[in-house]
C-alpha atoms as a PDB file:
ATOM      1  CA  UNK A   1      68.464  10.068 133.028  1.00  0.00           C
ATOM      2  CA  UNK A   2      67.651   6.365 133.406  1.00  0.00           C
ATOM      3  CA  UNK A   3      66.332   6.371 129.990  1.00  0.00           C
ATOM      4  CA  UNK A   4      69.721   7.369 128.588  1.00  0.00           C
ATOM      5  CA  UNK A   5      71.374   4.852 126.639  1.00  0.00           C
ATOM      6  CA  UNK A   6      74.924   5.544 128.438  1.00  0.00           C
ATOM      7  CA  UNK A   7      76.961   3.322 126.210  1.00  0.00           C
ATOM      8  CA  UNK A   8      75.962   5.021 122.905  1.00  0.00           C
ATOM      9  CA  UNK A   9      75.798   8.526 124.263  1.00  0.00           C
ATOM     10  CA  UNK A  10      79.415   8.145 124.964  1.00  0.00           C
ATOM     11  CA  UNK A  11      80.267   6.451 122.303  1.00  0.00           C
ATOM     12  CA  UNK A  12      78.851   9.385 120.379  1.00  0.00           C
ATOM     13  CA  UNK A  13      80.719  12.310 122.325  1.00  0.00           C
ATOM     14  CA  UNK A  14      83.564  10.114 121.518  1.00  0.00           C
ATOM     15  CA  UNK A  15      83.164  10.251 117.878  1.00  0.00           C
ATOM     16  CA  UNK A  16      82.389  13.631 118.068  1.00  0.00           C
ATOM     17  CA  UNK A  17      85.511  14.735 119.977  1.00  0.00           C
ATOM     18  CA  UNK A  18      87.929  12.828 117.718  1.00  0.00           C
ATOM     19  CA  UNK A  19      85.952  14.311 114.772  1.00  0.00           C
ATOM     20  CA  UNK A  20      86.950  17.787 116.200  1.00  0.00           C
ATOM     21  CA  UNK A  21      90.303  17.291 117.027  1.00  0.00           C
ATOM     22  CA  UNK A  22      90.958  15.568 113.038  1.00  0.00           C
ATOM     23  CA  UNK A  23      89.192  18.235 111.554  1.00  0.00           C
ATOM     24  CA  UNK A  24      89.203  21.536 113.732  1.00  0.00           C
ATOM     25  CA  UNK A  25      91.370  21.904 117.045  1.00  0.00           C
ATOM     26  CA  UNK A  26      94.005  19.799 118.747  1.00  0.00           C
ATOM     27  CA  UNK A  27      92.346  20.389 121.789  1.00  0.00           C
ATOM     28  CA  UNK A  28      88.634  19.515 122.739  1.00  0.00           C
ATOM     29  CA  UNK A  29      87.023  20.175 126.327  1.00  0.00           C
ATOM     30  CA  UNK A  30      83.288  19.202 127.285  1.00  0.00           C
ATOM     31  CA  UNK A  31      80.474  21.174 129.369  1.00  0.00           C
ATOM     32  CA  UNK A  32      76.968  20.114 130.417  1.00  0.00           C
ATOM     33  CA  UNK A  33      74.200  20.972 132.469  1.00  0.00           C
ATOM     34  CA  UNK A  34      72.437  18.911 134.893  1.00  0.00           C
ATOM     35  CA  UNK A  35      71.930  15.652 132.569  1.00  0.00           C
ATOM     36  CA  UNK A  36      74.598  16.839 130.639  1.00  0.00           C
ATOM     37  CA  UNK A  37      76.565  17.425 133.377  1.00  0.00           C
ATOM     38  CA  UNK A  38      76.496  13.864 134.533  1.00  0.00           C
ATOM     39  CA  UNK A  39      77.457  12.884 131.255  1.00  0.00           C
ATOM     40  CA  UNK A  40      80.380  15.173 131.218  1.00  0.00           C
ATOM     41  CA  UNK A  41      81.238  13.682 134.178  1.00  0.00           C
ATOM     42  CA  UNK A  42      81.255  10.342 132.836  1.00  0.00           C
ATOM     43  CA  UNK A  43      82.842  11.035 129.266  1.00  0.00           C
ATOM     44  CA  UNK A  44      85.850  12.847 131.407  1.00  0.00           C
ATOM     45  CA  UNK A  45      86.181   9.787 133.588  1.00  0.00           C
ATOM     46  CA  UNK A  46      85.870   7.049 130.449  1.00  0.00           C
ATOM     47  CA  UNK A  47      87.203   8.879 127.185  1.00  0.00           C
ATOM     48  CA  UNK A  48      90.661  10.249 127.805  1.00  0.00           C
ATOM     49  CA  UNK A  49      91.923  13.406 125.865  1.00  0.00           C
ATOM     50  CA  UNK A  50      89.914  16.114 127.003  1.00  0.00           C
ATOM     51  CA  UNK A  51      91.681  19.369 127.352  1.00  0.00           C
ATOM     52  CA  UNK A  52      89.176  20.610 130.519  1.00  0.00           C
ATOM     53  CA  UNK A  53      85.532  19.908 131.179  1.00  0.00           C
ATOM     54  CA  UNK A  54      82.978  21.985 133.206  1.00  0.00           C
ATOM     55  CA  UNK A  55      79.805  20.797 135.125  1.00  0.00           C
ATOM     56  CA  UNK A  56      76.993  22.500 135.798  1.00  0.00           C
ATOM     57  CA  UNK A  57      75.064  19.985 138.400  1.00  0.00           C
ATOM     58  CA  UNK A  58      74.740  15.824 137.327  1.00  0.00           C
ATOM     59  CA  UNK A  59      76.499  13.116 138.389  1.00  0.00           C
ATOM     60  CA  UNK A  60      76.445  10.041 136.537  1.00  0.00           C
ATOM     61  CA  UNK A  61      76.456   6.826 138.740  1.00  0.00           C
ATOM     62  CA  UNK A  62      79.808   6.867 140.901  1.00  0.00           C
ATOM     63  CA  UNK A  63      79.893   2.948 141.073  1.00  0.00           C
ATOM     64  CA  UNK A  64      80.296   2.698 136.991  1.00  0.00           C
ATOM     65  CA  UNK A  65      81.953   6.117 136.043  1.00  0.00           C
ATOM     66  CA  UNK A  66      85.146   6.549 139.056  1.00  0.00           C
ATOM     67  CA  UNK A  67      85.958  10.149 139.170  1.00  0.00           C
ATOM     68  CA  UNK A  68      88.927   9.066 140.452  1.00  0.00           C
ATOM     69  CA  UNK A  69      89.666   8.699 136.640  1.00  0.00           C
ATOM     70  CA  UNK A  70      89.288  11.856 135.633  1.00  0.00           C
ATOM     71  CA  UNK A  71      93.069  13.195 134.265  1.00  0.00           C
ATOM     72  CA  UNK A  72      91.487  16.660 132.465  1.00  0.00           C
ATOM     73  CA  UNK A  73      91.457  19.845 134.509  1.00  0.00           C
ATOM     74  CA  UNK A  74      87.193  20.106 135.591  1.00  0.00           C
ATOM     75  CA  UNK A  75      85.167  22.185 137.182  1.00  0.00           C
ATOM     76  CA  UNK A  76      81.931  21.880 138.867  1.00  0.00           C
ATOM     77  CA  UNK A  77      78.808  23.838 139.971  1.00  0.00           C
ATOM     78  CA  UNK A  78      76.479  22.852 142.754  1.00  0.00           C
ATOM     79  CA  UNK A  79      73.584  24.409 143.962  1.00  0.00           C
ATOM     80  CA  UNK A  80      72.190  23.406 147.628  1.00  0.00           C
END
């Protein structure tokens, strides 16, 4: 995860979200697991629009992406 180049992996979800909603659905949500769910967590907090996102463990780094932020309905899944 440290080796992820947050800025462009965003930027990328992003491009592929408004791709969706121009060429397929109004309405795009976002789902990841444990990487992936960090990221979800940080394109729901960063790139507004989603219709719902689900997380299945991850969590990016709470000092740059505030969940606070997040306006999309979201679940998450923790295991202890």
């Amino acid at each position: 995860m440290s080796n992820l180049n947050w800025p462009q992996a965003l930027e990328d979800l992003a491009n592929i979200k408004n791709h969706l909603e121009k060429s397929q659905s109004k309405s795009v949500s976002v789902v990841g697991f444990c990487m992936g769910g960090a990221l979800t967590f940080a394109a729901l907090a960063s790139i507004p629009g989603w219709k719902a996102g689900g997380v299945f463990y991850g969590i990016p780094d709470l000092n740059i992406f505030r969940l606070d932020r997040i306006k999309s309905p979201a679940i998450a899944h923790f295991g202890s």
